[in-house]
Protein backbone atom coordinates (compact mmCIF):
# COMPACT_ATOMS: atom_id res chain seq x y z
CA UNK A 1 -41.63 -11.47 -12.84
CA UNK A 2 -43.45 -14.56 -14.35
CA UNK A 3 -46.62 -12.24 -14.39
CA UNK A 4 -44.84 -9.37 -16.35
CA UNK A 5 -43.40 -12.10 -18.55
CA UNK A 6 -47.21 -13.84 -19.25
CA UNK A 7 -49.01 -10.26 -19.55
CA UNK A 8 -46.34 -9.26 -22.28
CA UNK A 9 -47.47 -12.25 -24.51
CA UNK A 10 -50.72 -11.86 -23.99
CA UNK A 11 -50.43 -8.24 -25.23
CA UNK A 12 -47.91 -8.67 -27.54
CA UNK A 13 -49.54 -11.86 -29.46
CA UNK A 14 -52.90 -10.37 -29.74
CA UNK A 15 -51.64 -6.62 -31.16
CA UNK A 16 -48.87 -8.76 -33.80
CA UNK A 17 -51.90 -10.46 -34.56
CA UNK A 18 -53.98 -8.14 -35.58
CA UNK A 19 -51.00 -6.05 -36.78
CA UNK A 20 -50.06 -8.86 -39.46
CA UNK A 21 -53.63 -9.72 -40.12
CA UNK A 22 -54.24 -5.97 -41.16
CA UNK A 23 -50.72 -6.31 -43.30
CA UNK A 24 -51.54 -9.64 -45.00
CA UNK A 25 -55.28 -8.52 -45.64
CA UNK A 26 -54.01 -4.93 -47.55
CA UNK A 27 -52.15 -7.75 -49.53
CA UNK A 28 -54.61 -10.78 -50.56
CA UNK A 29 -57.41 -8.55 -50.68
CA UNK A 30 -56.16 -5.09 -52.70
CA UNK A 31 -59.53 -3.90 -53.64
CA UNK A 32 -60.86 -3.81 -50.06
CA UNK A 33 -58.17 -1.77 -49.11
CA UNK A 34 -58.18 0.54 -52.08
CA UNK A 35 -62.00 1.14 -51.36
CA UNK A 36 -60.96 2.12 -48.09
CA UNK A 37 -57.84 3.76 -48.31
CA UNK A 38 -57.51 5.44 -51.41
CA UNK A 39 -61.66 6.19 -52.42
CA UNK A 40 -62.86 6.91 -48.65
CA UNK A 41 -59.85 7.99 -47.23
CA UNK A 42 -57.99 9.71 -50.07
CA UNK A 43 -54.43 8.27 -49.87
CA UNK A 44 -52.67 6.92 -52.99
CA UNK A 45 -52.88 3.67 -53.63
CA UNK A 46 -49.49 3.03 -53.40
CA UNK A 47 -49.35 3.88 -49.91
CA UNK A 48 -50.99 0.57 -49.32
CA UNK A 49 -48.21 -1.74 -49.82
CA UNK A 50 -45.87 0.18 -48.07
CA UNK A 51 -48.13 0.17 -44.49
CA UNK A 52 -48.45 -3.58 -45.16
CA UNK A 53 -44.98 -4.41 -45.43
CA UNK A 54 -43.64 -2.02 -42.61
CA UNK A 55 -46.43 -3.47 -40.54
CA UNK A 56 -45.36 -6.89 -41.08
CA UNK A 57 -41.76 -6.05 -40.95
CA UNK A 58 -42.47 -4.03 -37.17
CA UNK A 59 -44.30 -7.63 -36.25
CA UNK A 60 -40.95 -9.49 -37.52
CA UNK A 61 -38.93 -7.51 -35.14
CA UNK A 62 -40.91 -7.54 -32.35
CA UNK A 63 -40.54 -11.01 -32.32
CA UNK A 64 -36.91 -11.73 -32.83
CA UNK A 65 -35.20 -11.92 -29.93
CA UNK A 66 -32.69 -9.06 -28.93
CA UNK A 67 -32.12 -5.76 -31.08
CA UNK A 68 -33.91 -3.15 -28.42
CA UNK A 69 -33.25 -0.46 -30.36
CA UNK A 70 -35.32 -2.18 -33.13
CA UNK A 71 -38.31 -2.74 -31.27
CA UNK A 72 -38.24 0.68 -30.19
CA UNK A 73 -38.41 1.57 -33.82
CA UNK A 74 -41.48 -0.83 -34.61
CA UNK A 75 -43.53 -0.34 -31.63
CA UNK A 76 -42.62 3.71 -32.60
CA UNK A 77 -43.91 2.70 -36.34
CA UNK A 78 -47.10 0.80 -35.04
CA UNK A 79 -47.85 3.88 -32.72
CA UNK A 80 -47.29 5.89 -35.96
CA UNK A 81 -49.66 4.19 -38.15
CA UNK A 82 -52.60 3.81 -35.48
CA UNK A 83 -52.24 7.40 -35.03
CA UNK A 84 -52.51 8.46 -38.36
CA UNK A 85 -55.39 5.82 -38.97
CA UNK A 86 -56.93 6.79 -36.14
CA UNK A 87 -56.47 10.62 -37.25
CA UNK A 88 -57.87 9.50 -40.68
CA UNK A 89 -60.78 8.34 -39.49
CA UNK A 90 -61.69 11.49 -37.54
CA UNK A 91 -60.97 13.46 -40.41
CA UNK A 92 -63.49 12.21 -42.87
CA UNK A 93 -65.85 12.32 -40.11
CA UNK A 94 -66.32 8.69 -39.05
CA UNK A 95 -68.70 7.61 -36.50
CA UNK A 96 -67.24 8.00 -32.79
CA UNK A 97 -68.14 4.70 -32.68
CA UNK A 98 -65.67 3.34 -35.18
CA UNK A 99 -63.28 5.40 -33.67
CA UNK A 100 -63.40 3.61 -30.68
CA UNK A 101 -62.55 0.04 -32.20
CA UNK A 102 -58.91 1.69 -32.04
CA UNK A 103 -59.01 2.29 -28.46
CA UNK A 104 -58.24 -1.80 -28.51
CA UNK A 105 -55.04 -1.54 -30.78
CA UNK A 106 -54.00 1.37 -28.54
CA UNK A 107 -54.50 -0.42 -25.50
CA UNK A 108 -52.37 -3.62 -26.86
CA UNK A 109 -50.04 -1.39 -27.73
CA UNK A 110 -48.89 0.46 -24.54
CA UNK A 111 -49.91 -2.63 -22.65
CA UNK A 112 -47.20 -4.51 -24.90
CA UNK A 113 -44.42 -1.60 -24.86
CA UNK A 114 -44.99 -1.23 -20.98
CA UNK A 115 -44.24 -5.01 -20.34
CA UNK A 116 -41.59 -5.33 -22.49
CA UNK A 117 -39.78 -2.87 -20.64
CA UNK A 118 -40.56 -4.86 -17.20
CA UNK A 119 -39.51 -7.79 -19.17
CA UNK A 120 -36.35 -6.30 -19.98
CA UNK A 121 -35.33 -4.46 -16.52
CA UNK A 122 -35.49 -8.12 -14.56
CA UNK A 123 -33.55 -9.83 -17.42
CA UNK A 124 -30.68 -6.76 -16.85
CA UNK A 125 -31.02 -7.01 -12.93
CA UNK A 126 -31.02 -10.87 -13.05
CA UNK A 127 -27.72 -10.77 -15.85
CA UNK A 128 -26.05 -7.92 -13.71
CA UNK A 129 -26.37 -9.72 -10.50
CA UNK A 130 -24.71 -12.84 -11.73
């Protein structure tokens, strides 16, 4: 229990992390990530503040306590957006090696969403058995 509990943070603070680093970053450095969004990529740039701010918003509700069916949603949105990055990449023909740096954010990601589900089925046996 107190393993499932310490392996969730550990997951969860270093993908939210990196997930609100990437969102502030599209923000406080906009011609970095029109370089590499809209030139190399090809996506308008107005595409970039919306990933930032539903990547910050996903880490916002990740974080709040409660609303399960809001999680779902983010960690559904983060999956979402490292798929499509990920799918990016491949698509202009990136190096398999830079492909592989998302193999980390994917890992953090199921590793997160798999805990917080262990997390959550003892809190519902421990309420239900009181």
């Amino acid at each position: 229990m107190k393993k499932d509990k310490i392996w969730y943070w550990i997951f969860t603070g270093l993908l939210l992390a990196l997930m609100l680093f990437s969102g502030v970053s599209a923000f406080l450095n906009p011609q970095a990530s029109i370089d590499l969004i809209s030139t190399q990529l090809g996506y308008p740039k107005y595409i970039i503040a919306f990933l930032s701010v539903a990547k910050i918003l996903a880490v916002i509700a990740i974080l709040v306590p409660g609303f399960p069916r809001l999680k779902e949603w983010a960690y559904a949105g983060l999956f979402f957006d490292l798929a499509g990055a990920f799918y990016s990449g491949i698509a202009i023909g990136s190096p398999a090696a830079g492909s592989a740096f998302f193999l980390i954010f994917f890992v953090l990601l199921f590793g997160s969403y798999i805990f917080y589900h262990r997390k959550q089925k003892v809190t519902t046996t421990a309420a239900s058995a009181r």
